[in-house]
Protein backbone atom coordinates (compact mmCIF):
# COMPACT_ATOMS: atom_id res chain seq x y z
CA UNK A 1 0.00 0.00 0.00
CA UNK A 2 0.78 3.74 -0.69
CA UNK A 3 0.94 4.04 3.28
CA UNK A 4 1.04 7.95 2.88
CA UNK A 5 -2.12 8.55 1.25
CA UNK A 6 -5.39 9.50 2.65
CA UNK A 7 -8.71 7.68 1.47
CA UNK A 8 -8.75 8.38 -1.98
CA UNK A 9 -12.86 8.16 -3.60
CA UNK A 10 -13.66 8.04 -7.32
CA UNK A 11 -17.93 7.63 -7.80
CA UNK A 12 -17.99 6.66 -4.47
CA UNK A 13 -15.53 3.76 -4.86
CA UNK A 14 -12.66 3.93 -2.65
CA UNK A 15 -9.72 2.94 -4.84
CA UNK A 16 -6.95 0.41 -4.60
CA UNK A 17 -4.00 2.33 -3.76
CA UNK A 18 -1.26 -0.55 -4.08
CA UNK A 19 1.55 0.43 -5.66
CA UNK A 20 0.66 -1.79 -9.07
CA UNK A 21 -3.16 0.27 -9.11
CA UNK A 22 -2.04 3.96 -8.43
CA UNK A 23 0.76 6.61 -8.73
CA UNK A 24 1.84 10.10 -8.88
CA UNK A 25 1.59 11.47 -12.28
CA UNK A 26 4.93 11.33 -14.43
CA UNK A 27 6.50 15.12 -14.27
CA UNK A 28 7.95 16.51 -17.36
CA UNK A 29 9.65 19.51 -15.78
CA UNK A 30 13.01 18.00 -16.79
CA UNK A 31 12.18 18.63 -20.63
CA UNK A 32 10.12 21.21 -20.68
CA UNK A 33 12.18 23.43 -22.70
CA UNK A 34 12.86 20.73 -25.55
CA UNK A 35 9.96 21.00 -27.85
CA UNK A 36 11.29 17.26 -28.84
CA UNK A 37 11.73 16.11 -25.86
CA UNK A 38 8.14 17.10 -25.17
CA UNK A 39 6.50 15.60 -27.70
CA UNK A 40 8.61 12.38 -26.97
CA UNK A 41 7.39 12.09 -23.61
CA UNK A 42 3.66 12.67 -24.92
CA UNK A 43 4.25 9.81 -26.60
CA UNK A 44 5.14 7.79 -24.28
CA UNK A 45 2.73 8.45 -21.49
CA UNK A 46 -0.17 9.91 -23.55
CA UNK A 47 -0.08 13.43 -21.53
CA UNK A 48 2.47 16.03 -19.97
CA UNK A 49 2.36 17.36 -16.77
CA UNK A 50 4.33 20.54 -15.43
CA UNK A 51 3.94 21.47 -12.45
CA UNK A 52 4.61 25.38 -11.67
CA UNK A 53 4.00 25.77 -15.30
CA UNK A 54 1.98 29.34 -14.20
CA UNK A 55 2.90 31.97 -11.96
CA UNK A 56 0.79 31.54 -8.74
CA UNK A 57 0.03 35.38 -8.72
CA UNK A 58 -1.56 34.77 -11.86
CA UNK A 59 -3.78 31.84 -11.01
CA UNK A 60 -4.89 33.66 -7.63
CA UNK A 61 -6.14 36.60 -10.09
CA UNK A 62 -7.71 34.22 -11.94
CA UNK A 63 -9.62 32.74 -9.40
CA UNK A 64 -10.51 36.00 -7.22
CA UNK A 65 -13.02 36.35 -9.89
CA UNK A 66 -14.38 33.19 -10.28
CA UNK A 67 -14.64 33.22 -6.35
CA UNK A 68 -16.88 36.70 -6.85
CA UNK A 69 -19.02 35.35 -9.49
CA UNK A 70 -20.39 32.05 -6.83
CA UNK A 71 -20.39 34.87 -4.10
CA UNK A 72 -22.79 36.72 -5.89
CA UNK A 73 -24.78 33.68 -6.94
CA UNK A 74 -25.49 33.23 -2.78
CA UNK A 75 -23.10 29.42 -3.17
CA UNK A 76 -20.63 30.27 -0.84
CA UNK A 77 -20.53 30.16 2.86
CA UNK A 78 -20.09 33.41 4.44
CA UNK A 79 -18.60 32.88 7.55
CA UNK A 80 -15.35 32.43 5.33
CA UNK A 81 -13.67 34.45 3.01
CA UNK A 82 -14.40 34.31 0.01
CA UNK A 83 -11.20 33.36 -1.41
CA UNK A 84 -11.66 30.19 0.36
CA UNK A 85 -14.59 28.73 -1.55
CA UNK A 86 -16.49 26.80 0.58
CA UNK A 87 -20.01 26.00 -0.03
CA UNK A 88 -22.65 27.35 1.33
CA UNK A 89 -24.78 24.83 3.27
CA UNK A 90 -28.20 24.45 1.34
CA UNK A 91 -27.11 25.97 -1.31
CA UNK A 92 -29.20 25.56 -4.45
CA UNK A 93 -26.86 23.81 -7.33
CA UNK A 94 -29.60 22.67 -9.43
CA UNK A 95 -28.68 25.04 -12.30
CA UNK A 96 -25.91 22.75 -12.72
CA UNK A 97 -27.64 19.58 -12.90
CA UNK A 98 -28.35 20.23 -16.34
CA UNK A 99 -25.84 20.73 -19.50
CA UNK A 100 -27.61 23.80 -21.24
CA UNK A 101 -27.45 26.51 -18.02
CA UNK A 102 -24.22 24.77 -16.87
CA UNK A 103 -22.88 25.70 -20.76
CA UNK A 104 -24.25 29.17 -19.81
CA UNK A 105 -22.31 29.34 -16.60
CA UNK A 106 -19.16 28.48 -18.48
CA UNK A 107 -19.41 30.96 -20.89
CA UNK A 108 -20.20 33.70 -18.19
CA UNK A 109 -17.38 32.41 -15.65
CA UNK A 110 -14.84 32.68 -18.58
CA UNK A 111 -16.05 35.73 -20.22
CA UNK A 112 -15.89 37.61 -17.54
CA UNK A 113 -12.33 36.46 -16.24
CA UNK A 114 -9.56 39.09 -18.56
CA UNK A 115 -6.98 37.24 -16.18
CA UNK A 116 -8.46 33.86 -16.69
CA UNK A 117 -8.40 34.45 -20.93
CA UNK A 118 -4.51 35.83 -20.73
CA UNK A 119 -3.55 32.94 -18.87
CA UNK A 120 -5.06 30.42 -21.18
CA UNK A 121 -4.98 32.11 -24.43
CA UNK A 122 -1.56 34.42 -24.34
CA UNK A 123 2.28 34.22 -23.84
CA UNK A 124 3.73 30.78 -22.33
CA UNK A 125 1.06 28.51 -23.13
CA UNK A 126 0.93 29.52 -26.58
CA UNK A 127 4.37 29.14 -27.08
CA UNK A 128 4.83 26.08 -25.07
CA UNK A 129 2.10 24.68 -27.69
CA UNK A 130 4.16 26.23 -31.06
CA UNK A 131 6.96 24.46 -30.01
CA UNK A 132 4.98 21.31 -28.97
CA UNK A 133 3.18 20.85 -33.05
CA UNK A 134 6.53 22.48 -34.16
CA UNK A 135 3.92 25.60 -35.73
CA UNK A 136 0.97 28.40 -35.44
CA UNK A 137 -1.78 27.05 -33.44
CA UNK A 138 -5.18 27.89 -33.21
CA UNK A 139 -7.59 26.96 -29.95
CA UNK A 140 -11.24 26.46 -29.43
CA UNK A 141 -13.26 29.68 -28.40
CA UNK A 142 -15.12 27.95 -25.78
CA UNK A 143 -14.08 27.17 -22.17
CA UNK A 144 -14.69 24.89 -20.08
CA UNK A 145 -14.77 26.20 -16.44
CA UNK A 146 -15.34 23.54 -13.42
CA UNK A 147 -16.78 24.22 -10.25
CA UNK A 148 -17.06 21.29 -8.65
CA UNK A 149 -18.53 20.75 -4.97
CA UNK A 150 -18.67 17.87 -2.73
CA UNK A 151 -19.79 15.12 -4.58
CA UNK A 152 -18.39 12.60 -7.54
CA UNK A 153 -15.79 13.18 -9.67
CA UNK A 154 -16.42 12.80 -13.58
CA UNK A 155 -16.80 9.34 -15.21
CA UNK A 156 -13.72 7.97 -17.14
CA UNK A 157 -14.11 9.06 -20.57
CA UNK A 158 -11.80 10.27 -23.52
CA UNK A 159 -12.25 13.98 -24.99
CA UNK A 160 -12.57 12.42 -28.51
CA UNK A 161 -16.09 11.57 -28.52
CA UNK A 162 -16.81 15.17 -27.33
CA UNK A 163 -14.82 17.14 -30.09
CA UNK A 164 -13.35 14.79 -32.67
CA UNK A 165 -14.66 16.75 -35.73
CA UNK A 166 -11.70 18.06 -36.36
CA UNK A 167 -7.58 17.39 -36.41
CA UNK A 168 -6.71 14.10 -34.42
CA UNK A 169 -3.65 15.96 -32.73
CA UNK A 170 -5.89 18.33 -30.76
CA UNK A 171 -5.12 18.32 -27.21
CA UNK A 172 -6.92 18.92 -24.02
CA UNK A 173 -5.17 21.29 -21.29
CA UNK A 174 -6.21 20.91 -17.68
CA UNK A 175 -5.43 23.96 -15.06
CA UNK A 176 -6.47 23.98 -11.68
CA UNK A 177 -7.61 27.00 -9.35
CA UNK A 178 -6.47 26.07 -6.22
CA UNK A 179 -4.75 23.79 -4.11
CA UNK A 180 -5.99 20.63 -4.30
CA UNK A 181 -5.29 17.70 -2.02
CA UNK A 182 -6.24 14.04 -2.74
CA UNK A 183 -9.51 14.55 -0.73
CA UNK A 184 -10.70 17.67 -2.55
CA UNK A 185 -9.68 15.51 -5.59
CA UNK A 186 -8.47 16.50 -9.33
CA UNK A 187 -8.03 14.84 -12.49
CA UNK A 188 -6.66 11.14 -13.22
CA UNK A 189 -5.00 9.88 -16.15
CA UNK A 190 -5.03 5.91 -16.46
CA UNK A 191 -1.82 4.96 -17.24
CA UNK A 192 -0.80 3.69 -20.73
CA UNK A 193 -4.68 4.11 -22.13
CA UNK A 194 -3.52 6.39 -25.35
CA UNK A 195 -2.19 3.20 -26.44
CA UNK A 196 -5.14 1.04 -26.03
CA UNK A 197 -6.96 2.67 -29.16
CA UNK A 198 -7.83 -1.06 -30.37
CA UNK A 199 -9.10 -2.56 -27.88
CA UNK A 200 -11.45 0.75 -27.05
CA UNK A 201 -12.03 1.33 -30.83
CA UNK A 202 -16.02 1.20 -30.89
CA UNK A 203 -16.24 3.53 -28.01
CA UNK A 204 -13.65 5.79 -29.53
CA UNK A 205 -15.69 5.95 -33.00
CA UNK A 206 -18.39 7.21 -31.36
CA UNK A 207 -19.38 11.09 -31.00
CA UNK A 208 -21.92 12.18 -28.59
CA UNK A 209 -24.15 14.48 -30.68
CA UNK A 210 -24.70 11.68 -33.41
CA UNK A 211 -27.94 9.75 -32.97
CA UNK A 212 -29.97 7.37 -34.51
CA UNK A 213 -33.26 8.17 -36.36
CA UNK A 214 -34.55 5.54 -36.76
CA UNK A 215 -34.90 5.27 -32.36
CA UNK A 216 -38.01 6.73 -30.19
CA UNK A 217 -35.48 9.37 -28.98
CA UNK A 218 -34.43 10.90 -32.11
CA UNK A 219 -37.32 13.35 -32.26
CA UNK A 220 -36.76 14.40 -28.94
CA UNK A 221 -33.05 14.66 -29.72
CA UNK A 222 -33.83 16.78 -32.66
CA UNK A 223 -35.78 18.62 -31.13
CA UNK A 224 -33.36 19.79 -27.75
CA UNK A 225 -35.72 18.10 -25.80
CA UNK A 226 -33.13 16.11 -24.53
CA UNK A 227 -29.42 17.14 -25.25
CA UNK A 228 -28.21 13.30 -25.92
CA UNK A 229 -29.11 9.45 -25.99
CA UNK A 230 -25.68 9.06 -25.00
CA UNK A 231 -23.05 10.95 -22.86
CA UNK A 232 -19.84 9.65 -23.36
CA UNK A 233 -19.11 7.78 -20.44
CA UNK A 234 -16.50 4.83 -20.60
CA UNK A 235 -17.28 3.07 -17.48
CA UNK A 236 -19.23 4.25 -14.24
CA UNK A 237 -16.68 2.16 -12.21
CA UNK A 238 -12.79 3.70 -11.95
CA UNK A 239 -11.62 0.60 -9.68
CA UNK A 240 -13.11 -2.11 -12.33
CA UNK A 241 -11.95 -0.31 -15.62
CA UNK A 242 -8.42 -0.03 -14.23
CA UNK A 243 -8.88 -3.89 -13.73
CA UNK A 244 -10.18 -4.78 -17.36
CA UNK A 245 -7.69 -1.93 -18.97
CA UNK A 246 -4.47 -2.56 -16.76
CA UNK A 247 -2.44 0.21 -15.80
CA UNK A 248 -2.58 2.26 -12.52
CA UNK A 249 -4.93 5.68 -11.74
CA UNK A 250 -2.22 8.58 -11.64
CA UNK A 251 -3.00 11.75 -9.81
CA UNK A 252 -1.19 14.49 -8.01
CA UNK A 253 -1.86 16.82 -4.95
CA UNK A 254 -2.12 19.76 -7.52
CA UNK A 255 -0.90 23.65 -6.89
CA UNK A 256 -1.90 26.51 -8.29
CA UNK A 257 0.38 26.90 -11.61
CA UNK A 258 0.01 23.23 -12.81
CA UNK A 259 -0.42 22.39 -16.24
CA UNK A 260 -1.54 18.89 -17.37
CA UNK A 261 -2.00 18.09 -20.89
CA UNK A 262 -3.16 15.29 -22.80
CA UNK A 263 -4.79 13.84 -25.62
CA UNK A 264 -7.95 12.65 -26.84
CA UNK A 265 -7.31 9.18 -26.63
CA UNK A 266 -6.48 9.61 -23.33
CA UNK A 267 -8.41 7.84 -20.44
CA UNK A 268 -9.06 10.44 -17.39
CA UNK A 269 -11.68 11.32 -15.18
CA UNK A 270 -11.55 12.93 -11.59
CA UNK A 271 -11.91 11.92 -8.20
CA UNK A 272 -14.68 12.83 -5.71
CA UNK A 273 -14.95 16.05 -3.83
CA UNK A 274 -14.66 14.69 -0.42
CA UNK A 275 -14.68 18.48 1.08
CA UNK A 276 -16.75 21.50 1.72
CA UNK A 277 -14.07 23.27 -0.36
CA UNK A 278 -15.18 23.90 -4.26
CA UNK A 279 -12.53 22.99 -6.83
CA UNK A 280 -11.76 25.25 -9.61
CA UNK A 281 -10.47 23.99 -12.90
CA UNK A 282 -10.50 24.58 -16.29
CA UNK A 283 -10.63 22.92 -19.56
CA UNK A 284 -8.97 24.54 -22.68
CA UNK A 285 -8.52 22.71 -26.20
CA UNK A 286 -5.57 23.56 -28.63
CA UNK A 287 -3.96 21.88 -31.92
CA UNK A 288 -2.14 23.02 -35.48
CA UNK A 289 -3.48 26.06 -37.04
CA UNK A 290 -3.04 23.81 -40.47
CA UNK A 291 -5.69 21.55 -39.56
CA UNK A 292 -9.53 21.08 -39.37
CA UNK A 293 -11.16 22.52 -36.42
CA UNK A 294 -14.08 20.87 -34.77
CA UNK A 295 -16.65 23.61 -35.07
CA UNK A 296 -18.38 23.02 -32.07
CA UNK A 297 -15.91 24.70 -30.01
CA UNK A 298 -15.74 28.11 -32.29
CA UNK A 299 -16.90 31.45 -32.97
CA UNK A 300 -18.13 33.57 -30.27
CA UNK A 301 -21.05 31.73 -29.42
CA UNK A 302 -20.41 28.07 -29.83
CA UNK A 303 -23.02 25.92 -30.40
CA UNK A 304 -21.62 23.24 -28.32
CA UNK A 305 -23.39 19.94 -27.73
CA UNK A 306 -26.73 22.08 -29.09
CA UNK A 307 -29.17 21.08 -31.71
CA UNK A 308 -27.06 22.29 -34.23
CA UNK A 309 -24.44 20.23 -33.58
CA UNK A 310 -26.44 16.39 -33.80
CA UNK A 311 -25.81 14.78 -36.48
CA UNK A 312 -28.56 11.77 -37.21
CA UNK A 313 -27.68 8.96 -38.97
CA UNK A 314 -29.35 4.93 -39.54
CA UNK A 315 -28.45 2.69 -36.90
């Protein structure tokens, strides 16, 4: 056993931490100013992560704001500063239970955040991502901002069946907004899974917003009645796809100024919230300029996982 860690929860499931089931995340500090080297290692283990990739002032800017935005929304506790972020008790987080408003929320959280966008979308990350495809890049418009309270993490899942309309290199960057500890729990990567695109073929093939319509749903689909027959989940169960897949769940006690990046064939999800704390996090997308974008993700108002985005087809 990892004798060092604390209970460690993903959906509920308390995970194996032997040494053969979980680890600390590879760190790619040591080549991080070898575009090569980079891209090498990405290869290898299917994502990079850099810790201190950010200056902390920067984050903490960052995340004043998205602090102010829940404090005016009545979610956080008030007998603690703000900057703390923990949740209100009661607090009414149905908004979030659905994808449409929760898009909305996004959109506001990151619109609204000028240090949030120059972090994400100016100077090192840009050019850590020029070197990394060796040329101009271009990034989706949307982003994806997390505020997560206590409660499960996300399913396993890969990014592809979200946004794989476009170039196959695209790649998913991960930033969180705070300290996080095991039992406020961040994002896992399940070791070696980039290379398991055969075996997880049929799920990879698949893309969220196409549905069948020739099914009872597809009216409702077409419709927005329901955003989606299907979500994208892998597996429900962290502990038993580890088993089936192989490979160990590798996570970090995350700082403000990490960077993790990975692929779309890359299995992650996150662990549970086992705190009154919220966890702040983002999701940003980036790839070649030279290639085709998925244009989901573009223009100033992205139509997202909306009805202009399903696709039907005869299944």
């Amino acid at each position: 056993m990892n004798a060092t860690l604390p209970r460690i929860l993903a959906k509920g499931r308390e995970l194996d931490l032997s040494e053969g089931s979980f680890g600390e995340l590879h760190r790619s500090n040591d080549v991080a100013g070898d575009s090569a080297a980079l891209r090498q290692r990405f290869a290898e283990d299917g994502y990079l992560f850099l810790p201190g990739f950010f200056a902390r002032a920067d984050v903490i800017e960052a995340r004043k704001l998205i602090t102010a935005a829940l404090a005016q929304k009545g979610l956080l506790d008030p007998a603690y500063p703000v900057m703390d972020a923990v949740k209100k008790e009661g607090a009414d987080m149905k908004f979030l239970a659905d994808p449409r408003p929760t898009v909305d929320f996004m959109n506001s959280l990151a619109r609204g955040n000028a240090p949030m966008m120059r972090l994400l979308y100016s100077g090192k990350i840009i050019g850590l991502f020029e070197g990394f495809f060796g040329e101009s890049i271009r990034h989706f418009d949307f982003t994806w901002v997390r505020t997560m309270s206590k409660g499960f993490g996300t399913d396993p899942h890969c990014d592809n069946v979200y946004m794989g309309r476009g170039s196959s290199r695209l790649c998913s960057a991960w930033v969180p907004y705070g300290d996080i500890t095991y039992d406020i729990g961040g994002l896992m990567i399940l070791e070696g899974s980039h290379l398991q695109a055969d075996r997880l073929k049929n799920y990879l093939n698949r893309d969220v917003d196409n549905y069948c319509e020739n099914r009872p749903e597809a009216a409702r689909i077409k419709s927005g009645e329901i955003p989606w027959k299907w979500g994208g989940v892998l597996s429900t169960n962290p502990y038993s796809l580890r088993e089936h897949l192989g490979g160990r769940w590798l996570s970090a006690e995350y700082r403000m100024g990490d960077l993790l990046v990975f692929g779309m064939r890359t299995v992650h999800a996150s662990l549970d919230n086992q705190t009154h704390f919220f966890r702040f996090s983002t999701d940003t997308r980036y790839q070649p300029a030279s290639e085709p974008i998925d244009g989901r993700w573009i223009g100033e108002n992205p139509i997202g996982h909306g009805v202009a985005a399903k696709r039907s087809m005869i299944c």
